[in-house]
Each structure stands twice: as C-alpha cells, then as structure tokens.
N, C-alpha and C. Protein backbone atom coordinates (compact mmCIF):
# COMPACT_ATOMS: atom_id res chain seq x y z
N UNK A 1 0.84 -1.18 0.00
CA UNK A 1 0.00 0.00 0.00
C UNK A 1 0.89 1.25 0.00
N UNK A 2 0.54 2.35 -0.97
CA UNK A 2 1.69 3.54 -0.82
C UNK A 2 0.93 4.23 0.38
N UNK A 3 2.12 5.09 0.66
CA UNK A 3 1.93 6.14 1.24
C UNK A 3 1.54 7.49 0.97
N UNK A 4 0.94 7.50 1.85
CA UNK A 4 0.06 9.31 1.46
C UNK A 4 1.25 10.07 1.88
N UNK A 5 2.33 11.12 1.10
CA UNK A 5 2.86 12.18 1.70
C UNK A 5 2.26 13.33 1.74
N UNK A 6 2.38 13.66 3.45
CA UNK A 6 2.02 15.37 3.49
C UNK A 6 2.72 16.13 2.91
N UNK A 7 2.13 17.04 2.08
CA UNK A 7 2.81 18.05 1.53
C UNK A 7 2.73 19.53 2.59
N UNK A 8 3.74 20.30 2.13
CA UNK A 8 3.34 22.15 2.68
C UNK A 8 2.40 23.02 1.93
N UNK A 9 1.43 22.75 2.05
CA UNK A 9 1.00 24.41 0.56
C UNK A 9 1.84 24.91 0.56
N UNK A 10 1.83 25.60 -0.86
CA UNK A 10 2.46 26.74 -0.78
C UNK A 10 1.88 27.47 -2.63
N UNK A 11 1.62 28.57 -1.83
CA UNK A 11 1.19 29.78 -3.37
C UNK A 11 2.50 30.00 -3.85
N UNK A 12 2.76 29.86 -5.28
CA UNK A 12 3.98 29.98 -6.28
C UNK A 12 3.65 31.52 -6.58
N UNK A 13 5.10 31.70 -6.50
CA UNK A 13 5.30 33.37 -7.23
C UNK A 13 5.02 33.21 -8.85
N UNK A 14 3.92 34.05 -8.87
CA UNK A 14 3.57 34.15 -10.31
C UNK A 14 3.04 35.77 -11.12
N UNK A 15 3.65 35.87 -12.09
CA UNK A 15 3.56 37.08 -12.93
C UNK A 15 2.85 37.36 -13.92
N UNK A 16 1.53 38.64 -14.11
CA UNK A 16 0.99 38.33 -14.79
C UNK A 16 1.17 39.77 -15.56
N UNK A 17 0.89 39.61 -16.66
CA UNK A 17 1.16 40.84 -17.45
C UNK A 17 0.48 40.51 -18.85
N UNK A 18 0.03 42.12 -19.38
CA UNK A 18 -0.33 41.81 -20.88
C UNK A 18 -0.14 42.72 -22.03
N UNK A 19 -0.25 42.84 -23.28
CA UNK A 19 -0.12 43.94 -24.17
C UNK A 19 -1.91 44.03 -24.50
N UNK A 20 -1.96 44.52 -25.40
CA UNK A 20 -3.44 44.98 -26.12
C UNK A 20 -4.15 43.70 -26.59
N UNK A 21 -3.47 42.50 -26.68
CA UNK A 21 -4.23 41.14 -27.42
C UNK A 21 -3.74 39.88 -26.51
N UNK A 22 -2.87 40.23 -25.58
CA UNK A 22 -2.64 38.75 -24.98
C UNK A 22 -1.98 38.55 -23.48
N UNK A 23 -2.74 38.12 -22.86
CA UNK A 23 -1.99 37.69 -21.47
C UNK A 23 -0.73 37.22 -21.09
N UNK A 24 0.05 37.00 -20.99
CA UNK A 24 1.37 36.41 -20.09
C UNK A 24 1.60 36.17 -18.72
N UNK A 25 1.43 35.15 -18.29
CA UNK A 25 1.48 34.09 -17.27
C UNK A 25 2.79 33.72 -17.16
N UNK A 26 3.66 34.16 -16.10
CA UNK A 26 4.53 33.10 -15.53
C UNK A 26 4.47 32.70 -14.03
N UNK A 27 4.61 31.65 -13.49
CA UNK A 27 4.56 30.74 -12.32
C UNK A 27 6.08 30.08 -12.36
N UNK A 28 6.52 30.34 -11.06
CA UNK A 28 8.07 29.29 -10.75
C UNK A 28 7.27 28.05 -10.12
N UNK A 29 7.80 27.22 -10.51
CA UNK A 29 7.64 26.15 -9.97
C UNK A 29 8.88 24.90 -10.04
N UNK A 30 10.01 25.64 -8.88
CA UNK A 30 11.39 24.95 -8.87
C UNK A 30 11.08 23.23 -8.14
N UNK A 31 11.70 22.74 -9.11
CA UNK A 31 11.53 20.95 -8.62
C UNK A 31 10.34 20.22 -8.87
N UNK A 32 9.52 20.66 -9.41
CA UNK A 32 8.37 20.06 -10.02
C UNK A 32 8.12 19.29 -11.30
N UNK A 33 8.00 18.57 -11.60
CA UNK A 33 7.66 17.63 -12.96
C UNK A 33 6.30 18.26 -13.87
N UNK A 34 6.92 18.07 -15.44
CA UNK A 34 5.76 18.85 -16.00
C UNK A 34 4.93 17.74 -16.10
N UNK A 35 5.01 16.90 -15.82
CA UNK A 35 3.71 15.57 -15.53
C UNK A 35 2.60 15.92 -14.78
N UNK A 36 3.30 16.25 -13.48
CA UNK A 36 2.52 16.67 -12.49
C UNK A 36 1.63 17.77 -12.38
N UNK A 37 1.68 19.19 -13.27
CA UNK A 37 1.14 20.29 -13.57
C UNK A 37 -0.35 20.26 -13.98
N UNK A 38 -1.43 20.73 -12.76
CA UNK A 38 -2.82 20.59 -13.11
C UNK A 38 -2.76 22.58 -13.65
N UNK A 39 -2.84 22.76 -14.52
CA UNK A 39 -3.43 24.18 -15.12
C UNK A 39 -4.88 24.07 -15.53
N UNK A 40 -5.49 25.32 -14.95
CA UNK A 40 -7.13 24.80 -15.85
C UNK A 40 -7.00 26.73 -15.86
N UNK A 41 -8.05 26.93 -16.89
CA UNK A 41 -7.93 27.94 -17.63
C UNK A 41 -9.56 28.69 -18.27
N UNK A 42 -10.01 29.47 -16.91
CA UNK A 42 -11.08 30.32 -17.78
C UNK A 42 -11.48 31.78 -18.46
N UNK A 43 -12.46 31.96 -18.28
CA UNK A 43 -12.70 33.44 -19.26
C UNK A 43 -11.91 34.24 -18.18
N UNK A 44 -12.20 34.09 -16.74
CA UNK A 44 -11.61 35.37 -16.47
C UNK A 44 -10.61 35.11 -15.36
N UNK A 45 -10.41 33.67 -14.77
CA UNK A 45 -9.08 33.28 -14.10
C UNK A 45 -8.56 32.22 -14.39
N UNK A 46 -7.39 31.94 -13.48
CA UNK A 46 -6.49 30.21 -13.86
C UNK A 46 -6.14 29.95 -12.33
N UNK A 47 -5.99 28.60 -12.24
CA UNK A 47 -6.14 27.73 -11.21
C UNK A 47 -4.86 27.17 -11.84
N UNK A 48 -3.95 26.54 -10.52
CA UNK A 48 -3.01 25.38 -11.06
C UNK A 48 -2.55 24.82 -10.33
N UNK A 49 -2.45 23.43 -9.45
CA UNK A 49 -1.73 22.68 -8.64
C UNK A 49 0.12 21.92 -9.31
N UNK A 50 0.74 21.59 -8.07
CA UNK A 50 1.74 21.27 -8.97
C UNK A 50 2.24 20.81 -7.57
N UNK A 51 2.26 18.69 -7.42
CA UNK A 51 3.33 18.33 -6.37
C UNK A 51 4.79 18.36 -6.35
N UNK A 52 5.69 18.14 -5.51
CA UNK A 52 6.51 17.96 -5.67
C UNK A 52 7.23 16.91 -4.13
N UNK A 53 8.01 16.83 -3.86
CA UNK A 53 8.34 15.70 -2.79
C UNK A 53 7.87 16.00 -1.69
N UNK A 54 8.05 17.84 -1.27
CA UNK A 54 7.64 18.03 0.23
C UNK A 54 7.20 18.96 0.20
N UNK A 55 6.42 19.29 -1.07
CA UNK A 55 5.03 20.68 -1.28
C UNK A 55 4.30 20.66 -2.01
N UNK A 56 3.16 21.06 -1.85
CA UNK A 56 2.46 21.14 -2.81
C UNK A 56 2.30 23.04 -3.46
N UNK A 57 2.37 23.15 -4.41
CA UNK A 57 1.99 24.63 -5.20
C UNK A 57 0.49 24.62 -5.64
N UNK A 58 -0.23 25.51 -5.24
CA UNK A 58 -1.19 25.54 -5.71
C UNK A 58 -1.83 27.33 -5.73
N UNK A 59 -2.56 27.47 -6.38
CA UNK A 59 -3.39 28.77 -6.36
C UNK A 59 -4.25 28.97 -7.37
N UNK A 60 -5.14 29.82 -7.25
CA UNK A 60 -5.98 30.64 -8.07
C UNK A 60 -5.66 32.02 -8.45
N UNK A 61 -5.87 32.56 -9.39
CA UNK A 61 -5.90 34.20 -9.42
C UNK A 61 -7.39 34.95 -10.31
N UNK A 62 -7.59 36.00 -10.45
CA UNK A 62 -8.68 36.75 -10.92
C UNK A 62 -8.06 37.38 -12.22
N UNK A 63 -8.43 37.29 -13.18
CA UNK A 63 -7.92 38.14 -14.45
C UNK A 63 -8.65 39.52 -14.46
N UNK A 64 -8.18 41.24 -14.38
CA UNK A 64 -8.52 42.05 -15.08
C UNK A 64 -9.69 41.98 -16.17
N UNK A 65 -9.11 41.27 -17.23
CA UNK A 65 -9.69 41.13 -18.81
C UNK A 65 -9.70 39.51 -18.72
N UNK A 66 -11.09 39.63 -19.42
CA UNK A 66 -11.46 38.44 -20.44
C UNK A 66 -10.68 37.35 -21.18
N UNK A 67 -9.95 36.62 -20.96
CA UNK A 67 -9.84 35.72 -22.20
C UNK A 67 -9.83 34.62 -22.67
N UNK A 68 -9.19 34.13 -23.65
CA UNK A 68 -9.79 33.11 -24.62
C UNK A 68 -9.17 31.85 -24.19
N UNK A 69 -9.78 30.92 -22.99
CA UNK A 69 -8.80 29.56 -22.32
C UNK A 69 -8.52 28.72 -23.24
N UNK A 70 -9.26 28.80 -24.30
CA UNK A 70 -9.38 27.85 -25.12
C UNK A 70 -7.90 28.11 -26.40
N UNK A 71 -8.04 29.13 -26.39
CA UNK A 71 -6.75 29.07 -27.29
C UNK A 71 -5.23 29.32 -26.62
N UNK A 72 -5.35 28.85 -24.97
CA UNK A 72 -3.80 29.05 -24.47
C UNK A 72 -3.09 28.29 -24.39
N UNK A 73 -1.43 28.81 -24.83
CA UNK A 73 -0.57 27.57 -24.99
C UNK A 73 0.23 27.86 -23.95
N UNK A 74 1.02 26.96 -23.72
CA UNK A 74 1.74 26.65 -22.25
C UNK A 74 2.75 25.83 -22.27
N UNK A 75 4.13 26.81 -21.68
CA UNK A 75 5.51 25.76 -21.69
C UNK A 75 6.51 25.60 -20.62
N UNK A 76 6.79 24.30 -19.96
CA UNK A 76 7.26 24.38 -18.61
C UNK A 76 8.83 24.23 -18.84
N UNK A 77 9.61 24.88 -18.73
CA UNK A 77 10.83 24.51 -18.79
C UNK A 77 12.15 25.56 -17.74
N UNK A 78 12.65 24.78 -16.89
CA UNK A 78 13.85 24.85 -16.32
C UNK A 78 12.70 25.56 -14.56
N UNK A 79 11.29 24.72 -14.29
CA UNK A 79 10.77 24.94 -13.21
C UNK A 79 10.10 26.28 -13.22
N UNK A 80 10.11 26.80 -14.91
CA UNK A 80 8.99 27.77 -15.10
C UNK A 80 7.81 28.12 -16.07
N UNK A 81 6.57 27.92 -15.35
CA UNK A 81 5.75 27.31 -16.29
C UNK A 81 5.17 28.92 -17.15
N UNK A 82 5.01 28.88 -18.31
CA UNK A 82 4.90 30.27 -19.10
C UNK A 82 3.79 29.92 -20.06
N UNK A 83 2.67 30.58 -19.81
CA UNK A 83 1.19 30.93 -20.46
C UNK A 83 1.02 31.95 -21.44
N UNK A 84 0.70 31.63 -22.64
CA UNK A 84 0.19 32.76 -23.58
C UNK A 84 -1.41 32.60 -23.68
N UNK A 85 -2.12 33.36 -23.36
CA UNK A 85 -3.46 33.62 -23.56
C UNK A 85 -4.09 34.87 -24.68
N UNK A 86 -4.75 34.60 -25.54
CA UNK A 86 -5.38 36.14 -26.29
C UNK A 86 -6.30 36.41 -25.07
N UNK A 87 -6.17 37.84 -25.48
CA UNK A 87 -7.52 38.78 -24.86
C UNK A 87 -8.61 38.36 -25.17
N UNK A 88 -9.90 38.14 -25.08
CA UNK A 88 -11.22 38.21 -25.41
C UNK A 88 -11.65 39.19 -26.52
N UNK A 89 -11.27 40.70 -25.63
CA UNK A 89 -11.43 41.59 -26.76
C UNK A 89 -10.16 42.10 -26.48
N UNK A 90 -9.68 42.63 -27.73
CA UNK A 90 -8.42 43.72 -27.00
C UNK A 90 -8.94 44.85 -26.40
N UNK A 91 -7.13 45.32 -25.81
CA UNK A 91 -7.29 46.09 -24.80
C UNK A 91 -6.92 47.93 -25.08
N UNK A 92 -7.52 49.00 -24.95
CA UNK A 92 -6.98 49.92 -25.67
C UNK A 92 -7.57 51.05 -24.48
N UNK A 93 -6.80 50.92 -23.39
CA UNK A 93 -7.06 52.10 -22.32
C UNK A 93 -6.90 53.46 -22.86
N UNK A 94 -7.46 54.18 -21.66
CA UNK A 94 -7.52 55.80 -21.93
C UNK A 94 -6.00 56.22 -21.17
N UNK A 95 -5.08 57.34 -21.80
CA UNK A 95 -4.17 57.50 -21.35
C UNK A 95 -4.60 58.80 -20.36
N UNK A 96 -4.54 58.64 -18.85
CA UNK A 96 -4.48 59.63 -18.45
C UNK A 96 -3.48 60.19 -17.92
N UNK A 97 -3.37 61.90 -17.76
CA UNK A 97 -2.20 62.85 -17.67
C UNK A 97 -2.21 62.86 -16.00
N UNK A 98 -0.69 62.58 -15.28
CA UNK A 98 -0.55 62.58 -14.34
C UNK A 98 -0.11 64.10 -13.89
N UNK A 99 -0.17 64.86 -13.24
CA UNK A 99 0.29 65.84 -12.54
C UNK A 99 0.99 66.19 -11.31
C-alpha cells in the first residue's frame, strides 16, 4: 500500500502581465515535474496545482480582462511554467495625464 505524503501548501510566485491582445502568465515552480502540472484555464481566471516531494503549489488568481482559455498555450521549462493567452477583446485604455 503507498503512502500518502504530506505536503506544505504553498502559493507559487507568479507574474501576470499583458499587451493589447494577450496575457502572459509566468509561475516558478522549482523541482516540479511537467507531468505533475494541473493548469485549468477560464474566461476570467487560472487555477493550477503542482506536487513535488515536500510541497504542494497551488493557487488561483482573478484576471482584469477576459480571455480566450481555449486558445492558451503553455511551456514548462527549467521549473517555469509560461502561459500565452489572447484577450477576449483587446485592450486599448484611456491615457491619463498625471500631474
């Protein structure tokens, strides 16, 4: 019979940023297997678990803008997992004058 290991939670430092048509997602996730990587992906947030020997990573976040889960691609390499998402609609703020 295996064993259940306890893991630590723990929320991964993750970066989110975008231009006028597309999101950018990065998450560290040092020592983790891209086997192991649950990402799920909706209109307006992302969820993602990720074990590893003596933690678990997990979190949610809230997106600003809209976008398209369905067309995001995703690449884990050297323990950092990196998300391209389109916008829903693009994005074309009002510039306001600081004083």
């Amino acid at each position: 019979m295996e064993e259940e290991i306890e893991r630590i939670p723990v929320v991964p430092s993750a970066s989110l940023c975008h231009d006028k048509d597309t999101y950018t997602i990065e998450v560290e996730l040092p020592g983790v297997h891209k086997k192991d990587i649950e990402f799920e992906a909706a209109e307006n947030s992302f969820c993602l678990s990720a074990p590893r020997d003596d933690i678990e990573y997990f979190g949610c976040w809230i997106l600003a803008h809209a976008i398209e889960p369905e067309k995001a691609k995703a690449t884990f390499v050297n323990g950092l997992l990196r998300v391209t998402v389109p916008l829903a609609e693009s994005f074309e703020g009002v510039k306001v004058p600081i004083k």
